[in-house]
N, C-alpha and C. Protein backbone atom coordinates (compact mmCIF):
# COMPACT_ATOMS: atom_id res chain seq x y z
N UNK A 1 -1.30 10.39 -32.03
CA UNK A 1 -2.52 10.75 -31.33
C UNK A 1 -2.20 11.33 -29.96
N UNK A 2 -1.31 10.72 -28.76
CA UNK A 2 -1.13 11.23 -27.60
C UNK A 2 -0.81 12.58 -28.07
N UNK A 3 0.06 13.30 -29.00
CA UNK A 3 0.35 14.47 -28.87
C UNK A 3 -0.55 15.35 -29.12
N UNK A 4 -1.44 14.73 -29.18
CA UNK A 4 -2.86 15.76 -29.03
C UNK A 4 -3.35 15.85 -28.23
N UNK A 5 -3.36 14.69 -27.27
CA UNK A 5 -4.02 14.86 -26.01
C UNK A 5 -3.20 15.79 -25.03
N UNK A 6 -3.55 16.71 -24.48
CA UNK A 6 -3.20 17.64 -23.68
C UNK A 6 -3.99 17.69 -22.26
N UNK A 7 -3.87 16.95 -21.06
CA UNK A 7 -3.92 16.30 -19.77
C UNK A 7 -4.66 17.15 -19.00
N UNK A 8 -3.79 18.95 -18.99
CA UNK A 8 -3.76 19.69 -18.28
C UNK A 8 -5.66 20.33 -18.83
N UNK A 9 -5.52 20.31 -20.01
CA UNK A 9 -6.73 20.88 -20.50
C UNK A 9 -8.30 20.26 -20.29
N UNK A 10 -7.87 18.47 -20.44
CA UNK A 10 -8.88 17.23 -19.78
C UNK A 10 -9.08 18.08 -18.97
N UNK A 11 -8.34 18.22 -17.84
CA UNK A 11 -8.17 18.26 -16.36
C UNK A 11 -9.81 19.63 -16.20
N UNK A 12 -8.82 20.80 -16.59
CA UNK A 12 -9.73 22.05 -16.27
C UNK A 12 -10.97 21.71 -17.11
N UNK A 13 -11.34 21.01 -18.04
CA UNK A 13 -12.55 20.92 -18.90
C UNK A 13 -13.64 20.14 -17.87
N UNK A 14 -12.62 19.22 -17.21
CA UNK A 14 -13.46 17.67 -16.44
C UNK A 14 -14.30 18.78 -15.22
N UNK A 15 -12.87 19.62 -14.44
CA UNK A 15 -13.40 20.46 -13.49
C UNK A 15 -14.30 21.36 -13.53
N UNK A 16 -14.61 22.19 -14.25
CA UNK A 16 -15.57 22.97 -14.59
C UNK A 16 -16.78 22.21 -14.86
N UNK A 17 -16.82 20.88 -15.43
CA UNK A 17 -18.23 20.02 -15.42
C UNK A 17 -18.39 20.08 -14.05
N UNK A 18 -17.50 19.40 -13.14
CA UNK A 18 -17.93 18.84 -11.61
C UNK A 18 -18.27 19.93 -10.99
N UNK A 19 -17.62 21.26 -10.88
CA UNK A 19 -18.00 22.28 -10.22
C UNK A 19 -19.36 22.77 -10.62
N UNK A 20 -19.98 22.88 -11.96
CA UNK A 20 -21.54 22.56 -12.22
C UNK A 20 -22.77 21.75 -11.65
N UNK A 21 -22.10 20.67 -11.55
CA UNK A 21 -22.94 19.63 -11.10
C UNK A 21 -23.92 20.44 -10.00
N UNK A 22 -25.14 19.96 -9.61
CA UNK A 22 -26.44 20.09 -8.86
C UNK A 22 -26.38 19.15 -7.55
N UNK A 23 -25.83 19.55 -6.61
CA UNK A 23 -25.41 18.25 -6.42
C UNK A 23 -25.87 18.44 -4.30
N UNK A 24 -26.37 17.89 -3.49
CA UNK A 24 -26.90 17.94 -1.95
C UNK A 24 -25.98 18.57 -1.42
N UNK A 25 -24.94 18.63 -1.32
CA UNK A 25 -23.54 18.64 -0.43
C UNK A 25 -22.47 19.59 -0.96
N UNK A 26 -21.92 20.56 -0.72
CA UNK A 26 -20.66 21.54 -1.53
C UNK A 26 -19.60 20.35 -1.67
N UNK A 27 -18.79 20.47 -3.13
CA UNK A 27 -17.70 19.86 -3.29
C UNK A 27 -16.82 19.63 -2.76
N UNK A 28 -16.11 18.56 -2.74
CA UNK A 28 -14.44 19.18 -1.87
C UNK A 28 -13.92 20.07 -3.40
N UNK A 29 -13.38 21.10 -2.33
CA UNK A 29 -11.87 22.07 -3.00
C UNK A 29 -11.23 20.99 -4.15
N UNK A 30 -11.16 21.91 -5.53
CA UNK A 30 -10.20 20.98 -6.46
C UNK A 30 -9.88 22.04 -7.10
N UNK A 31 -8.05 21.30 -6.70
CA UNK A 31 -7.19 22.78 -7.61
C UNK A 31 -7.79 22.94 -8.60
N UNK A 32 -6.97 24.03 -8.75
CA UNK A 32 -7.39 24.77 -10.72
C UNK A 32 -6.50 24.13 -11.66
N UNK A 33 -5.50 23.45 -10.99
CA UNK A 33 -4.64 22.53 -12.30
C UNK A 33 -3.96 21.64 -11.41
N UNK A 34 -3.37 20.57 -12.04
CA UNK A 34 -2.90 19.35 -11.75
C UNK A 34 -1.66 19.28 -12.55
N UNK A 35 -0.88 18.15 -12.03
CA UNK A 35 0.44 17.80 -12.67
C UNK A 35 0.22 16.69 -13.30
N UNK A 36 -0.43 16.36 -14.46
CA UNK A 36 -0.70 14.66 -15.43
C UNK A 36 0.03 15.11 -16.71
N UNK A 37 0.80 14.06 -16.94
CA UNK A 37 1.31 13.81 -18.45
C UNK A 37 0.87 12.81 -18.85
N UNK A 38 0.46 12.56 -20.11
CA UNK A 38 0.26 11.25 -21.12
C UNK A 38 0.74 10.24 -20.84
N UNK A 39 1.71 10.40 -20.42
CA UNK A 39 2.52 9.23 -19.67
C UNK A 39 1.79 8.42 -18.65
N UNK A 40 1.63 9.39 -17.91
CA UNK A 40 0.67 8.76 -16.60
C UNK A 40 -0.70 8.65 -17.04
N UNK A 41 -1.69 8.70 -18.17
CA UNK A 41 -2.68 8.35 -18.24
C UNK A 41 -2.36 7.24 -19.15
N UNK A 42 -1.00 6.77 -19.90
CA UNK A 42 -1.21 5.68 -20.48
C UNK A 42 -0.52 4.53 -19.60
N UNK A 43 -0.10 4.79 -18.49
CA UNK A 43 0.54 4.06 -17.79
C UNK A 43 -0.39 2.98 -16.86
N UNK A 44 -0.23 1.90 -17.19
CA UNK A 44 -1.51 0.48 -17.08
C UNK A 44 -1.49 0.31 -15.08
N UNK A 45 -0.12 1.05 -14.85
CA UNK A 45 -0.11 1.38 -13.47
C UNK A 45 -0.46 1.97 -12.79
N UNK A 46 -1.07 3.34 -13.04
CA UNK A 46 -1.58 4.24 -12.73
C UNK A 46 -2.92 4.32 -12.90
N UNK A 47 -3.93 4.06 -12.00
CA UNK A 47 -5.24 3.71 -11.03
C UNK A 47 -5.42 5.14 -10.75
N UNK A 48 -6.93 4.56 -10.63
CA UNK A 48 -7.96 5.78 -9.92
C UNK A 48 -7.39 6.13 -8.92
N UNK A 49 -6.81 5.66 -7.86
CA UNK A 49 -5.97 5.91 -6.19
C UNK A 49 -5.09 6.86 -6.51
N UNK A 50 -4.21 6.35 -7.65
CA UNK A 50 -3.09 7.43 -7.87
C UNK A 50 -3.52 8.84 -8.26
N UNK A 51 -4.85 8.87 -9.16
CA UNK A 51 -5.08 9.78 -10.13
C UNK A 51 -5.87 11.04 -8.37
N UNK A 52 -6.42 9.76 -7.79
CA UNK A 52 -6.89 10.91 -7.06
C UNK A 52 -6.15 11.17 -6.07
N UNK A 53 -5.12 10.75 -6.13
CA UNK A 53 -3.93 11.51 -5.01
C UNK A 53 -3.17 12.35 -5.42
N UNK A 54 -2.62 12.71 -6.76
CA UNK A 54 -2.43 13.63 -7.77
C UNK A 54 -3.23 14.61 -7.44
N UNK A 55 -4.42 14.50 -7.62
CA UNK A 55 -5.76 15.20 -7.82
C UNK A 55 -5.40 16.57 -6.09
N UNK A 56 -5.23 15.79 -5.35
CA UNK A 56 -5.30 15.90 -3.99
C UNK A 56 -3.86 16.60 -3.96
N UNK A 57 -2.80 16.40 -4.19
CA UNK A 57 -1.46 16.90 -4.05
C UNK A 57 -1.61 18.56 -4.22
N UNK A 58 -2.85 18.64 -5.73
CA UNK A 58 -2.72 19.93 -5.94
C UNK A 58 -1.66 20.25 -7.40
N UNK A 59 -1.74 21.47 -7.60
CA UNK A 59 -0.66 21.52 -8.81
C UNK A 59 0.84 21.79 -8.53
N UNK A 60 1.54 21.18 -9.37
CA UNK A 60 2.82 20.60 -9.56
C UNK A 60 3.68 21.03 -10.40
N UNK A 61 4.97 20.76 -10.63
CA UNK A 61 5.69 20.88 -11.68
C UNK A 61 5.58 19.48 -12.72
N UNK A 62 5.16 19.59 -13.96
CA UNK A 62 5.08 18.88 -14.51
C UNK A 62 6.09 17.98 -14.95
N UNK A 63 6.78 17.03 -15.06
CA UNK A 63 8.02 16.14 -15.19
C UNK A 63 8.27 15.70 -16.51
């Protein structure tokens, strides 16, 4: 199953919802891609904090 999940694609699918949104206030800036592997979304260590500091780093080389 993970090898179906493809991170990078979540990623731009999730973003394009949020950049839709109706929302009082302009967004903060969110790259156009991120550095997540399967790894790091199955990893029981890896928290919302991390995901949104990732998020925040910007895009990456993937590891």
């Amino acid at each position: 199953m993970a090898q179906h999940i493809d991170p990078m694609r979540e990623y731009a699918d999730a973003r394009r919802v949020v950049l839709q949104l109706d929302v009082r206030r302009p967004p903060r800036p969110l790259p156009e891609r991120v550095c997540l592997t399967t790894d790091d979304l199955y990893d029981p260590d890896f928290g919302p904090d991390d995901l949104i500091a990732r998020i925040a780093e910007g895009p990456g080389t993937a590891v």
